[in-house]
PDB file of N, CA and C in Angstrom:
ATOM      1  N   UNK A   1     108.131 135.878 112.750  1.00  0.00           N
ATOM      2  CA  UNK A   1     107.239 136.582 113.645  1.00  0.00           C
ATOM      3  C   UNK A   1     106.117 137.221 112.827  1.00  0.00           C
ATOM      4  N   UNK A   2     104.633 136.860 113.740  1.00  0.00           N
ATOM      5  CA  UNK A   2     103.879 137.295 112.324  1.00  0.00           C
ATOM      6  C   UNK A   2     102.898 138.902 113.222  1.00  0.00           C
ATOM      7  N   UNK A   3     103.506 139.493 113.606  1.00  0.00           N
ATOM      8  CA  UNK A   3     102.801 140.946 114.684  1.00  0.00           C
ATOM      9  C   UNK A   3     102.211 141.572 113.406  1.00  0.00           C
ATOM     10  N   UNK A   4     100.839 142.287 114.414  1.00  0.00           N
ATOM     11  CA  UNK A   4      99.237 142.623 113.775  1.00  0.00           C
ATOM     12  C   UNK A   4      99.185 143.122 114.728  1.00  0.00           C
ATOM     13  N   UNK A   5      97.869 144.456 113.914  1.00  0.00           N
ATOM     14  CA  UNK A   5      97.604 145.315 114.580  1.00  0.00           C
ATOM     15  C   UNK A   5      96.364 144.551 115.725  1.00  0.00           C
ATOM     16  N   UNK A   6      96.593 145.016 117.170  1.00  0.00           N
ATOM     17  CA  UNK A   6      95.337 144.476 117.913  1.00  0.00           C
ATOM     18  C   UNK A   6      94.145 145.343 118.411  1.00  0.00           C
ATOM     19  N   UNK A   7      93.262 144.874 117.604  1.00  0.00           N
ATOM     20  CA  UNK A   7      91.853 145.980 117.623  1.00  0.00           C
ATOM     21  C   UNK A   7      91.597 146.460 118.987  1.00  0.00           C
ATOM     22  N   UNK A   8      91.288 144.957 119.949  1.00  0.00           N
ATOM     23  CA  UNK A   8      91.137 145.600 120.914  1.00  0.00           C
ATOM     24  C   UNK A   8      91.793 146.759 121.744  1.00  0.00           C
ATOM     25  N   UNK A   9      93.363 146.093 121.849  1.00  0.00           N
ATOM     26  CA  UNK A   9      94.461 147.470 121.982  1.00  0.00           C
ATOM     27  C   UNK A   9      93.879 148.823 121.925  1.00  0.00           C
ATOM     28  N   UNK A  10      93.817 148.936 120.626  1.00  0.00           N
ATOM     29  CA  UNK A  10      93.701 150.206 119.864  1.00  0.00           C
ATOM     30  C   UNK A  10      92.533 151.156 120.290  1.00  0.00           C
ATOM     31  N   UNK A  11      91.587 150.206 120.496  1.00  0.00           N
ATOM     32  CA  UNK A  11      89.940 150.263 120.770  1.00  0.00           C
ATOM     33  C   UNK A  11      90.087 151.087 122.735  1.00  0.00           C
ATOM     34  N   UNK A  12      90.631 150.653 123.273  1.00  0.00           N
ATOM     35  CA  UNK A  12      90.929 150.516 124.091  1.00  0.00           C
ATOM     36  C   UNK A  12      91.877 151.991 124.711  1.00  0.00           C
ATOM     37  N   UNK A  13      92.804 152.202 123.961  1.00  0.00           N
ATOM     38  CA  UNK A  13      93.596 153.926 123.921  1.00  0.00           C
ATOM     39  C   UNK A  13      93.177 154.563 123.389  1.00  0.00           C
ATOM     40  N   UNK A  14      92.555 154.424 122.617  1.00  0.00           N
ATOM     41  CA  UNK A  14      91.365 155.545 121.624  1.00  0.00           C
ATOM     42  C   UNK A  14      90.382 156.146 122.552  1.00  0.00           C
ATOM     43  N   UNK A  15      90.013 155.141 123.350  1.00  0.00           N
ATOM     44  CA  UNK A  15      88.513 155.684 124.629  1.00  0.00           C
ATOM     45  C   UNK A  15      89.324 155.993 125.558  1.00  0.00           C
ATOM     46  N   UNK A  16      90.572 155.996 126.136  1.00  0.00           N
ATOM     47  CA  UNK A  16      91.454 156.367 127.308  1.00  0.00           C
ATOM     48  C   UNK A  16      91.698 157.953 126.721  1.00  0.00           C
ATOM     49  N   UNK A  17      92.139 157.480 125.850  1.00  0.00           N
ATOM     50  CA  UNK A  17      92.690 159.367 125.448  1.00  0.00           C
ATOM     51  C   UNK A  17      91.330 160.453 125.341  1.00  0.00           C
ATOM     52  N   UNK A  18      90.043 159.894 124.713  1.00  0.00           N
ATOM     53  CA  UNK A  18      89.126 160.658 124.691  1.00  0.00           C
ATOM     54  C   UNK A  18      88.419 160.884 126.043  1.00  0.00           C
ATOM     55  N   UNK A  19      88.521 159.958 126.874  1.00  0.00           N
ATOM     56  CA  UNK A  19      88.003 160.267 128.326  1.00  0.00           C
ATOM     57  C   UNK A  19      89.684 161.032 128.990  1.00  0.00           C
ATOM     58  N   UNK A  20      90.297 161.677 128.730  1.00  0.00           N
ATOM     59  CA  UNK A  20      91.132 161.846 129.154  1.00  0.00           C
ATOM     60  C   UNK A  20      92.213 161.786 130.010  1.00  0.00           C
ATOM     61  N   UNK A  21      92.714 160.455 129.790  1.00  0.00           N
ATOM     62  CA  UNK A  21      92.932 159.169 130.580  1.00  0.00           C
ATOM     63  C   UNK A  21      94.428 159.341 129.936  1.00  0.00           C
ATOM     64  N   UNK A  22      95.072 160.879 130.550  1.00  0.00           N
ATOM     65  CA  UNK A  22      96.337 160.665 129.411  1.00  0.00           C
ATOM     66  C   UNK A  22      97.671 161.574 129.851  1.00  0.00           C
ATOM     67  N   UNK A  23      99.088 160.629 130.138  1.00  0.00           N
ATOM     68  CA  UNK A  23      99.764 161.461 130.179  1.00  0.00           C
ATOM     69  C   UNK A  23     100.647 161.793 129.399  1.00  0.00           C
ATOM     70  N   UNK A  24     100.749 163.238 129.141  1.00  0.00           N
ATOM     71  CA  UNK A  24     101.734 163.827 127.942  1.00  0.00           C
ATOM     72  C   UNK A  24     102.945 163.982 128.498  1.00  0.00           C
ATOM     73  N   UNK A  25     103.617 163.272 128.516  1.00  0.00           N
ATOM     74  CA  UNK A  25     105.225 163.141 129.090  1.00  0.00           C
ATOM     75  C   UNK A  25     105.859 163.212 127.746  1.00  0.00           C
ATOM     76  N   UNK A  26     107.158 163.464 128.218  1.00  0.00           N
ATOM     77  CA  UNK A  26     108.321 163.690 127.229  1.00  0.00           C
ATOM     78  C   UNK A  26     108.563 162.734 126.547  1.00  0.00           C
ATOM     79  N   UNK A  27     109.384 163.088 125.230  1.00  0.00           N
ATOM     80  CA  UNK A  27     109.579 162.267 124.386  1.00  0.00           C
ATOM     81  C   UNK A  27     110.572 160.562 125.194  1.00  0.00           C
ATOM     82  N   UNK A  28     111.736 161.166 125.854  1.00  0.00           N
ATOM     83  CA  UNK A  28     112.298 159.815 126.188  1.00  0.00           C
ATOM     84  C   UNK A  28     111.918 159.091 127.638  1.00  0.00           C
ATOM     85  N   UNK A  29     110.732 159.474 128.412  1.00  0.00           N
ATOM     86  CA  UNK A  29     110.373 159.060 129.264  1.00  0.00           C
ATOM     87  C   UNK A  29     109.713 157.883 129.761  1.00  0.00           C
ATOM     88  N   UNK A  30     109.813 157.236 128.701  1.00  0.00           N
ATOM     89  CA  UNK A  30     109.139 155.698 128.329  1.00  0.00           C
ATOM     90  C   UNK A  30     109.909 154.782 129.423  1.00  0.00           C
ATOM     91  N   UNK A  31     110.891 154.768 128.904  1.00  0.00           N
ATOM     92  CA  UNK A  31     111.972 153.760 130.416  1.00  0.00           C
ATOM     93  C   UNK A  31     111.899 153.946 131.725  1.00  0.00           C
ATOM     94  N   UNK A  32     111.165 155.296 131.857  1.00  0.00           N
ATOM     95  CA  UNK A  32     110.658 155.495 133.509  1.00  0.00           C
ATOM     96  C   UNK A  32     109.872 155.044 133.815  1.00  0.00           C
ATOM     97  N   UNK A  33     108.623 155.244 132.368  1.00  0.00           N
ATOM     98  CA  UNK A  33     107.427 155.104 132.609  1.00  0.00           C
ATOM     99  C   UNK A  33     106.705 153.849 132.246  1.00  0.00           C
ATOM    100  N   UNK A  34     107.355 152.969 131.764  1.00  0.00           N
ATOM    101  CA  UNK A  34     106.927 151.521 131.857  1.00  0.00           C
ATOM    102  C   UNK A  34     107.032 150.691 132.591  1.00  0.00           C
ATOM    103  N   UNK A  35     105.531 150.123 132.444  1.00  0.00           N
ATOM    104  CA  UNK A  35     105.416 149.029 133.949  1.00  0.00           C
ATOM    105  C   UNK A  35     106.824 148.408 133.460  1.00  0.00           C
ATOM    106  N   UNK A  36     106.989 147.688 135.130  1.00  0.00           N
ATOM    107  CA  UNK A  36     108.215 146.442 135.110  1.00  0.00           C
ATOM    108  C   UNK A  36     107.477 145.558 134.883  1.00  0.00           C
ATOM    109  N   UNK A  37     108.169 144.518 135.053  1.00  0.00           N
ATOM    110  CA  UNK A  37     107.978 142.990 134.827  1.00  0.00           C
ATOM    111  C   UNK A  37     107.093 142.775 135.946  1.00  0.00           C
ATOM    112  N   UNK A  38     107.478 143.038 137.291  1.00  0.00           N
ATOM    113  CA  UNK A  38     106.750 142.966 138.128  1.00  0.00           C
ATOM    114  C   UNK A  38     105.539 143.218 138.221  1.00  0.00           C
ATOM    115  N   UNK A  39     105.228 144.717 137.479  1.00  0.00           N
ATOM    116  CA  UNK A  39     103.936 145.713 137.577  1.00  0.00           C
ATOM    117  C   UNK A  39     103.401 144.795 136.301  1.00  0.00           C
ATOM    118  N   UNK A  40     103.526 144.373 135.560  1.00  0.00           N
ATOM    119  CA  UNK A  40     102.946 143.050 134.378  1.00  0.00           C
ATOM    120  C   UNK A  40     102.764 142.241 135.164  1.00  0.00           C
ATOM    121  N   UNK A  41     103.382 141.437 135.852  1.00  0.00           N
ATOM    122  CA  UNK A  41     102.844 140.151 136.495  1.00  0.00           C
ATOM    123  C   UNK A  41     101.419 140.294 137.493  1.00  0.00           C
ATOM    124  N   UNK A  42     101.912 141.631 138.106  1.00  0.00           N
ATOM    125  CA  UNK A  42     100.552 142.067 139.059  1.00  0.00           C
ATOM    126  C   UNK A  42      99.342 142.150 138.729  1.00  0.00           C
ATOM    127  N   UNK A  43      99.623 142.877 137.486  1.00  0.00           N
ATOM    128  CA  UNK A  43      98.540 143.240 136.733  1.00  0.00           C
ATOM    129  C   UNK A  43      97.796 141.794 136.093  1.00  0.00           C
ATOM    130  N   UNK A  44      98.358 140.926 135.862  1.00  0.00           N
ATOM    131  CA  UNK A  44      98.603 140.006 134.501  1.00  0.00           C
ATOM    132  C   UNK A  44      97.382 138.890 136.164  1.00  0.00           C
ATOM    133  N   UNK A  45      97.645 138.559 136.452  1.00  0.00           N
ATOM    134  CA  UNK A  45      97.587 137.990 138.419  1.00  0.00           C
ATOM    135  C   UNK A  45      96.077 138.374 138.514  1.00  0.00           C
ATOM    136  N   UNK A  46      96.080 139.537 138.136  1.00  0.00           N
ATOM    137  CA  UNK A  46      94.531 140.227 138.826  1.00  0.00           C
ATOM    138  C   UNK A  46      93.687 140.908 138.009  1.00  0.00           C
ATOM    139  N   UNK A  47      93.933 140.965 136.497  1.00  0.00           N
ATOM    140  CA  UNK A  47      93.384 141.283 135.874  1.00  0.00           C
ATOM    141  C   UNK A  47      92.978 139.849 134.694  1.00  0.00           C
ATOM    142  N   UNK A  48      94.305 139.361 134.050  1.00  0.00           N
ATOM    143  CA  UNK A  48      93.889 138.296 133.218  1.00  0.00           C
ATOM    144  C   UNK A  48      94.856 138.916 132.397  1.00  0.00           C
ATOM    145  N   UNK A  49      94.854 137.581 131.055  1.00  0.00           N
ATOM    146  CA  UNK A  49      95.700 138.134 129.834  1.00  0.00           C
ATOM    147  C   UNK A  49      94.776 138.695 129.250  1.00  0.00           C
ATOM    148  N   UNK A  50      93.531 138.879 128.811  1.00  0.00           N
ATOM    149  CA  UNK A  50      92.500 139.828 128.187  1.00  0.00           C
ATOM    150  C   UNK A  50      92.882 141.063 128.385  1.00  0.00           C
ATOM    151  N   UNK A  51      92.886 141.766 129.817  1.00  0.00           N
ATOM    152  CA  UNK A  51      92.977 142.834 129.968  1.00  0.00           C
ATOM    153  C   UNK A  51      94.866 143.360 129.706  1.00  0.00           C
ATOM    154  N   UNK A  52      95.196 142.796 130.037  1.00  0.00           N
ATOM    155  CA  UNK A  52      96.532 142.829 129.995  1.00  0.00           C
ATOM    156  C   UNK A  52      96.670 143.248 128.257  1.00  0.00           C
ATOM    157  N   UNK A  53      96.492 142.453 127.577  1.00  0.00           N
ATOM    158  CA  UNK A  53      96.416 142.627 126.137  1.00  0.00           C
ATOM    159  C   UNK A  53      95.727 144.256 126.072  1.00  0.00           C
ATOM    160  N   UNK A  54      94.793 144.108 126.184  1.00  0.00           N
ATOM    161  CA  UNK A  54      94.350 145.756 125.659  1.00  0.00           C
ATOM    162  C   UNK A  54      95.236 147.066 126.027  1.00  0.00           C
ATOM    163  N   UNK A  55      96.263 146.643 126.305  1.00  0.00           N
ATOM    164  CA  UNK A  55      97.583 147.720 126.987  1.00  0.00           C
ATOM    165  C   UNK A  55      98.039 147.276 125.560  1.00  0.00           C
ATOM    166  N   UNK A  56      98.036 147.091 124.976  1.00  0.00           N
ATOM    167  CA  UNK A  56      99.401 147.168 123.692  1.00  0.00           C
ATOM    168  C   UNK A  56      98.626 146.874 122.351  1.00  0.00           C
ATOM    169  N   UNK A  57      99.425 147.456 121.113  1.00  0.00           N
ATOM    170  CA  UNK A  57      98.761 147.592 120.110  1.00  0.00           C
ATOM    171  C   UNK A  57      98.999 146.485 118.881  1.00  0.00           C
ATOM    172  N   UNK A  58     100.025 145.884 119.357  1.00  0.00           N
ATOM    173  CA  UNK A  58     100.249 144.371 118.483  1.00  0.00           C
ATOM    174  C   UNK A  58      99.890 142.896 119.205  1.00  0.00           C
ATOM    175  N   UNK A  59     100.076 141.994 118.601  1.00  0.00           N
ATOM    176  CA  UNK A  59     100.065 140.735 118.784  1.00  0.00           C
ATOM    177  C   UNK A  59     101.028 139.776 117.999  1.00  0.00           C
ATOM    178  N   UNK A  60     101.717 139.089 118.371  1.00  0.00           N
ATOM    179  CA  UNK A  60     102.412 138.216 117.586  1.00  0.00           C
ATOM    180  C   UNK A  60     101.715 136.721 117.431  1.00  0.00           C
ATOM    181  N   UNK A  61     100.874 136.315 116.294  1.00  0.00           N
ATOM    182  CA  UNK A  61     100.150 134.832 116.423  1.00  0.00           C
ATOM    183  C   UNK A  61     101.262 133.803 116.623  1.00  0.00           C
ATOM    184  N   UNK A  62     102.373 134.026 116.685  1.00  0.00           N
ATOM    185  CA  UNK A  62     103.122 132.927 116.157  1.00  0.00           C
ATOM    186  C   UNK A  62     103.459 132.599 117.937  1.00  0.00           C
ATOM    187  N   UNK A  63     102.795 133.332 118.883  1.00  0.00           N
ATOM    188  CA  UNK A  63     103.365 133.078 120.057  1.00  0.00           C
ATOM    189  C   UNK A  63     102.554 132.644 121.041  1.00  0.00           C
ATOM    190  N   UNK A  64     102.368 132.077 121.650  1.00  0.00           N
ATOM    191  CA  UNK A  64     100.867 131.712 122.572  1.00  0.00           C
ATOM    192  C   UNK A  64     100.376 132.391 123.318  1.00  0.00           C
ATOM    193  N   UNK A  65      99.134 132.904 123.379  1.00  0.00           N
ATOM    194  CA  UNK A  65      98.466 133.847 124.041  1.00  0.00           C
ATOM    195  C   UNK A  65      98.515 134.412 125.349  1.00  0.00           C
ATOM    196  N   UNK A  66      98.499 133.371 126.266  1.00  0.00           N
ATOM    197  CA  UNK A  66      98.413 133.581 127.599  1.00  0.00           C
ATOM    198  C   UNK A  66     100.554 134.043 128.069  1.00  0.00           C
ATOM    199  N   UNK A  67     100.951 134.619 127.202  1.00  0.00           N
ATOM    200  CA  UNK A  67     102.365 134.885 127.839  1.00  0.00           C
ATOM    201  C   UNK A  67     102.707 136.428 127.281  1.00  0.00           C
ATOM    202  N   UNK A  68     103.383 136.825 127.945  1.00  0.00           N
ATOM    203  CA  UNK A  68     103.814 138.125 127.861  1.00  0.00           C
ATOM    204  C   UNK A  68     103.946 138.840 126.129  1.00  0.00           C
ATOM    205  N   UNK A  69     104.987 137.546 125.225  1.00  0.00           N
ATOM    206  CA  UNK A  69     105.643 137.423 124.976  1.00  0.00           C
ATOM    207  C   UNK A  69     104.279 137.675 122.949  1.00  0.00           C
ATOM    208  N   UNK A  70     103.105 137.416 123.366  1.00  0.00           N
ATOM    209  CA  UNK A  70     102.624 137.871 122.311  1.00  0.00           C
ATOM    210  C   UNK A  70     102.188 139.137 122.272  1.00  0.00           C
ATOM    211  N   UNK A  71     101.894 139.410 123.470  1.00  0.00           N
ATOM    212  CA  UNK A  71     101.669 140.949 122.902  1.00  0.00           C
ATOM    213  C   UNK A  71     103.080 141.702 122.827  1.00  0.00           C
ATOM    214  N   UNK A  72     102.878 142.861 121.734  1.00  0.00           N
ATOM    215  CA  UNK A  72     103.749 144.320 121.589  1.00  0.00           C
ATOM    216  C   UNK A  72     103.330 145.223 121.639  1.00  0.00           C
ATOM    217  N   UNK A  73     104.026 146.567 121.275  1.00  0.00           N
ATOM    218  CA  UNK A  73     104.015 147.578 121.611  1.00  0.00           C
ATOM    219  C   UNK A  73     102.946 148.063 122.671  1.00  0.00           C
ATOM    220  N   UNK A  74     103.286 148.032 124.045  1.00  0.00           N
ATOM    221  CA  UNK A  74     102.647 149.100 125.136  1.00  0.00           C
ATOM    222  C   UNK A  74     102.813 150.059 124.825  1.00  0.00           C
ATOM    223  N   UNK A  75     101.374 150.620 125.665  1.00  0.00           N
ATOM    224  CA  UNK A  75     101.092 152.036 125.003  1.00  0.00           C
ATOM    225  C   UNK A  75     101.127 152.883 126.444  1.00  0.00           C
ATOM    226  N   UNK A  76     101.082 152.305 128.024  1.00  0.00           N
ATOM    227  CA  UNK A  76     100.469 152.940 128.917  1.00  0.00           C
ATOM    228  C   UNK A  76     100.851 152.324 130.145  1.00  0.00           C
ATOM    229  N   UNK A  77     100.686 152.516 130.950  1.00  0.00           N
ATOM    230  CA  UNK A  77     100.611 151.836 132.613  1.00  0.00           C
ATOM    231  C   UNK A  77      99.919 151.358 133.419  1.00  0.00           C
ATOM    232  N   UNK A  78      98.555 151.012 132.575  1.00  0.00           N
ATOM    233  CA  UNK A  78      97.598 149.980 133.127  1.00  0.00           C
ATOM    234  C   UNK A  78      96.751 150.991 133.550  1.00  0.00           C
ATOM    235  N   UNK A  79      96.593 151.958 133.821  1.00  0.00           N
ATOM    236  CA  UNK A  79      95.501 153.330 134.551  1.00  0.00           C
ATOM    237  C   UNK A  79      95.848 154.740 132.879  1.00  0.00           C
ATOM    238  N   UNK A  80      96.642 154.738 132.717  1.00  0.00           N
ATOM    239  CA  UNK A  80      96.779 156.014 131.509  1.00  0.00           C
ATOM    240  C   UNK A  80      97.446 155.679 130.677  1.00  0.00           C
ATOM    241  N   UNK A  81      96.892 156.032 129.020  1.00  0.00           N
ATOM    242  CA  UNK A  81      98.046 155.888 127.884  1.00  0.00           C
ATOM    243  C   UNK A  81      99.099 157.040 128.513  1.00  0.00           C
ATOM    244  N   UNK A  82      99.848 156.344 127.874  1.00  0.00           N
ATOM    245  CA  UNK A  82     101.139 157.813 128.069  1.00  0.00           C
ATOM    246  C   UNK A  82     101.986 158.196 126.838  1.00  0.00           C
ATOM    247  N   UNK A  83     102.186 159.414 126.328  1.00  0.00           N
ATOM    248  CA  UNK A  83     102.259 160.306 125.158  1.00  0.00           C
ATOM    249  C   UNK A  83     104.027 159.284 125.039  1.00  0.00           C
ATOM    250  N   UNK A  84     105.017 159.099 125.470  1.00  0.00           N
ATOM    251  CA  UNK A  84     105.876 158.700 125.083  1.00  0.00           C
ATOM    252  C   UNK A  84     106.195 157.109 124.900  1.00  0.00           C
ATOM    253  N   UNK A  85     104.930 156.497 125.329  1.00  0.00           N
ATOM    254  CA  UNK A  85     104.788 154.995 125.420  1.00  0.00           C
ATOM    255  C   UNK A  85     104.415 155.264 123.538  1.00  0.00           C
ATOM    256  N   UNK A  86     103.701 156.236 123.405  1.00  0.00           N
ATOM    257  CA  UNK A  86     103.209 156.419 121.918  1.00  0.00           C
ATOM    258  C   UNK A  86     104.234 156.378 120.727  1.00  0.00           C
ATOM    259  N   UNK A  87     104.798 157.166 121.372  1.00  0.00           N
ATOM    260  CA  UNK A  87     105.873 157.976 120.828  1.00  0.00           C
ATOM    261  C   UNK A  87     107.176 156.376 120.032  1.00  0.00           C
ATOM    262  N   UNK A  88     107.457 155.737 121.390  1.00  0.00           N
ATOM    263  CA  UNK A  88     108.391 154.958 121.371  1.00  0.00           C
ATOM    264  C   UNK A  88     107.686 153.710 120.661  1.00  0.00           C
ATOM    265  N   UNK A  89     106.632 153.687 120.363  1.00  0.00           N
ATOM    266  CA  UNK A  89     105.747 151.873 120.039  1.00  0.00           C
ATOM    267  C   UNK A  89     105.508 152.562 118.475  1.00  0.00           C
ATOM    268  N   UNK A  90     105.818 153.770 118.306  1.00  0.00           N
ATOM    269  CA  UNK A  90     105.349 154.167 116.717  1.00  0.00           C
ATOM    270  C   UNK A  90     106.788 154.074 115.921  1.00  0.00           C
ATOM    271  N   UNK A  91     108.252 154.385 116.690  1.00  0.00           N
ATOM    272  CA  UNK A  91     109.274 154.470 116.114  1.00  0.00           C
ATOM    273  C   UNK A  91     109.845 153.012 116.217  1.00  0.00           C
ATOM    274  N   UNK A  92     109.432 151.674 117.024  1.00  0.00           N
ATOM    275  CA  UNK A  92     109.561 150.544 116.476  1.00  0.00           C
ATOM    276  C   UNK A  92     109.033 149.989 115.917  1.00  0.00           C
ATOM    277  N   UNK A  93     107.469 150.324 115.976  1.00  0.00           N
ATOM    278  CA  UNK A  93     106.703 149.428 114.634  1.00  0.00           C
ATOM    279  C   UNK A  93     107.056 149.833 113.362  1.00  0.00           C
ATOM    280  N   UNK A  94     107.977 151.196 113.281  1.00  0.00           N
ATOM    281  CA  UNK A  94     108.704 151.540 111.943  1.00  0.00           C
ATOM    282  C   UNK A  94     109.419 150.856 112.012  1.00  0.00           C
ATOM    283  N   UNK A  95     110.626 150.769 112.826  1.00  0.00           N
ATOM    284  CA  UNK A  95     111.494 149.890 112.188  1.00  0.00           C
ATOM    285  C   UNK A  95     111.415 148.324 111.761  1.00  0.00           C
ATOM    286  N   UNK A  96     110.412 147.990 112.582  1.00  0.00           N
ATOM    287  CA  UNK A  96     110.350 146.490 112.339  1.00  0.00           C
ATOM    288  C   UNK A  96     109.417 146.177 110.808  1.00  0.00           C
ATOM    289  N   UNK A  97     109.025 147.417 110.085  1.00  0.00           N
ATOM    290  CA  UNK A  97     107.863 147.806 109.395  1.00  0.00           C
ATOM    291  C   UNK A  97     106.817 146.859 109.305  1.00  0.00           C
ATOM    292  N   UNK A  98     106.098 147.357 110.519  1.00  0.00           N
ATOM    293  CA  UNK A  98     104.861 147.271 110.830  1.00  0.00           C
ATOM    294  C   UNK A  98     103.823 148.348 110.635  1.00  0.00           C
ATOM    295  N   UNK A  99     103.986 148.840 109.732  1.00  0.00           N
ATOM    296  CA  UNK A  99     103.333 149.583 108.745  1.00  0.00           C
ATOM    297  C   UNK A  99     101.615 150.101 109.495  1.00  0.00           C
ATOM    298  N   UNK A 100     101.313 149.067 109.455  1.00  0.00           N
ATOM    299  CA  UNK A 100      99.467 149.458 110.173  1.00  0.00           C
ATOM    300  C   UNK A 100      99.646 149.547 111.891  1.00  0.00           C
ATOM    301  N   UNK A 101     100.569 149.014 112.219  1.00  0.00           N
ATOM    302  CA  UNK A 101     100.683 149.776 113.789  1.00  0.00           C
ATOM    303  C   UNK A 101     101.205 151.027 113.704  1.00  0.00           C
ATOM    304  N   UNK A 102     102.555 151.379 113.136  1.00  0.00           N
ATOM    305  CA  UNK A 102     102.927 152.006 112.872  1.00  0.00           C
ATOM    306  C   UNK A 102     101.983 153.566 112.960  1.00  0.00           C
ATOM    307  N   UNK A 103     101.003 153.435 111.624  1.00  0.00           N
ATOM    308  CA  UNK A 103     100.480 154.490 111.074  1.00  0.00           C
ATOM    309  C   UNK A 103      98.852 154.772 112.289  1.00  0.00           C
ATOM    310  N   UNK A 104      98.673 153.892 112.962  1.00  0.00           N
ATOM    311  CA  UNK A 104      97.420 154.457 114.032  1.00  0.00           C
ATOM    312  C   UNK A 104      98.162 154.176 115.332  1.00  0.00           C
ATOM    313  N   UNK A 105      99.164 154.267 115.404  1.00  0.00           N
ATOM    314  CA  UNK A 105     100.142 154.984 116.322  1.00  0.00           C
ATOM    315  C   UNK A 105      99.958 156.511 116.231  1.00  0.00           C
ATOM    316  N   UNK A 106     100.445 156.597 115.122  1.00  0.00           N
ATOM    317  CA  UNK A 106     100.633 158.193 114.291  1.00  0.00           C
ATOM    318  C   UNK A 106      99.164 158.643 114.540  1.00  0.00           C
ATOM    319  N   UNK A 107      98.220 158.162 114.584  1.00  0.00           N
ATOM    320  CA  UNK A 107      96.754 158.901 114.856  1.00  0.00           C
ATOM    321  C   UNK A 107      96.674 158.884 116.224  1.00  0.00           C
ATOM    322  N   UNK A 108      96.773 158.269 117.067  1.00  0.00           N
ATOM    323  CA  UNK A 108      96.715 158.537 118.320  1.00  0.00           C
ATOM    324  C   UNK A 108      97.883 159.233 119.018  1.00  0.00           C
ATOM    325  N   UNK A 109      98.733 159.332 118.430  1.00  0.00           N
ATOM    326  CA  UNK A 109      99.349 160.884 118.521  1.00  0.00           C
ATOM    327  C   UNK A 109      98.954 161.861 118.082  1.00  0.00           C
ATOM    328  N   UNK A 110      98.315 161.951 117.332  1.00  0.00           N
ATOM    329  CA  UNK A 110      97.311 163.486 116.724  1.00  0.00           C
ATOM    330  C   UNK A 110      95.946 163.620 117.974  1.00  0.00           C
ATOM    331  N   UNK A 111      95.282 162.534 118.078  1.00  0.00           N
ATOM    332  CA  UNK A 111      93.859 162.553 118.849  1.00  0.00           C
ATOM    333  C   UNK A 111      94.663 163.032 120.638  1.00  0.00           C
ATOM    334  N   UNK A 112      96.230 162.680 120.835  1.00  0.00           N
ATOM    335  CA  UNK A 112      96.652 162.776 122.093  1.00  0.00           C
ATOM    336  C   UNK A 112      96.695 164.209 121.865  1.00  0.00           C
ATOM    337  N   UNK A 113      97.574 164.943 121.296  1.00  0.00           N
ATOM    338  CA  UNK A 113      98.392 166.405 120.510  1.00  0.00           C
ATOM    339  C   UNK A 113      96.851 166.962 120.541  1.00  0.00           C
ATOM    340  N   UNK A 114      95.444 166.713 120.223  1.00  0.00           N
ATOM    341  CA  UNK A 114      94.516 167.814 119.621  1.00  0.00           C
ATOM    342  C   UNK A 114      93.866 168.705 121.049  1.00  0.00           C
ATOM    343  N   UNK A 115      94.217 168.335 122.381  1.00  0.00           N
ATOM    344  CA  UNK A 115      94.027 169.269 122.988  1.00  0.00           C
ATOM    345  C   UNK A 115      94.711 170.610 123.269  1.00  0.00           C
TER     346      UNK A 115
END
């Protein structure tokens, strides 16, 4: 698996959080607060895989574009990043050490935290 950081992603929650496009939910609230499969397909249906992609901060090349299955770490719910989507996409790009997601994870938890 070859996952990279995805600019656009990034590009993308960086201007959500500064327009304040942001919810600070609790640390384990991620499993509530992530779209389903369903709320992906909807989205995926009426938006495109372009947009769909800019919800998450990796990419896997080794996987073909147009499927779920290359992008990683979500950050949000298609309308707001959300502080524990952050939270949870920074403590697996550690483990998987993904090092450069990882670490502007960690900044957009500071730019979320500076209000």
């Amino acid at each position: 698996m070859t996952v990279k950081l995805h600019e656009p992603g990034l590009r993308q929650a960086r201007s959500l959080v500064r327009d304040g496009k942001v919810v600070r939910d609790e640390r384990d609230d991620w499993s509530e607060d992530a779209p389903t499969p369903d709320e992906e397909n909807a989205f995926i249906e009426k938006h495109g895989w372009a947009e769909y992609g800019h919800w998450h901060l990796g990419v896997d090349d080794e996987v073909a574009r147009e499927t779920k299955g290359h992008y990683k770490f979500p950050y949000g719910d298609f309308t707001k990043v959300h502080r524990c989507g952050v939270i949870a996409l920074e403590s697996r790009a550690g483990q998987f050490d993904h090092d450069e997601i990882r670490d502007e994870a960690k900044k957009l938890l500071e730019l979320i935290d500076e209000d």
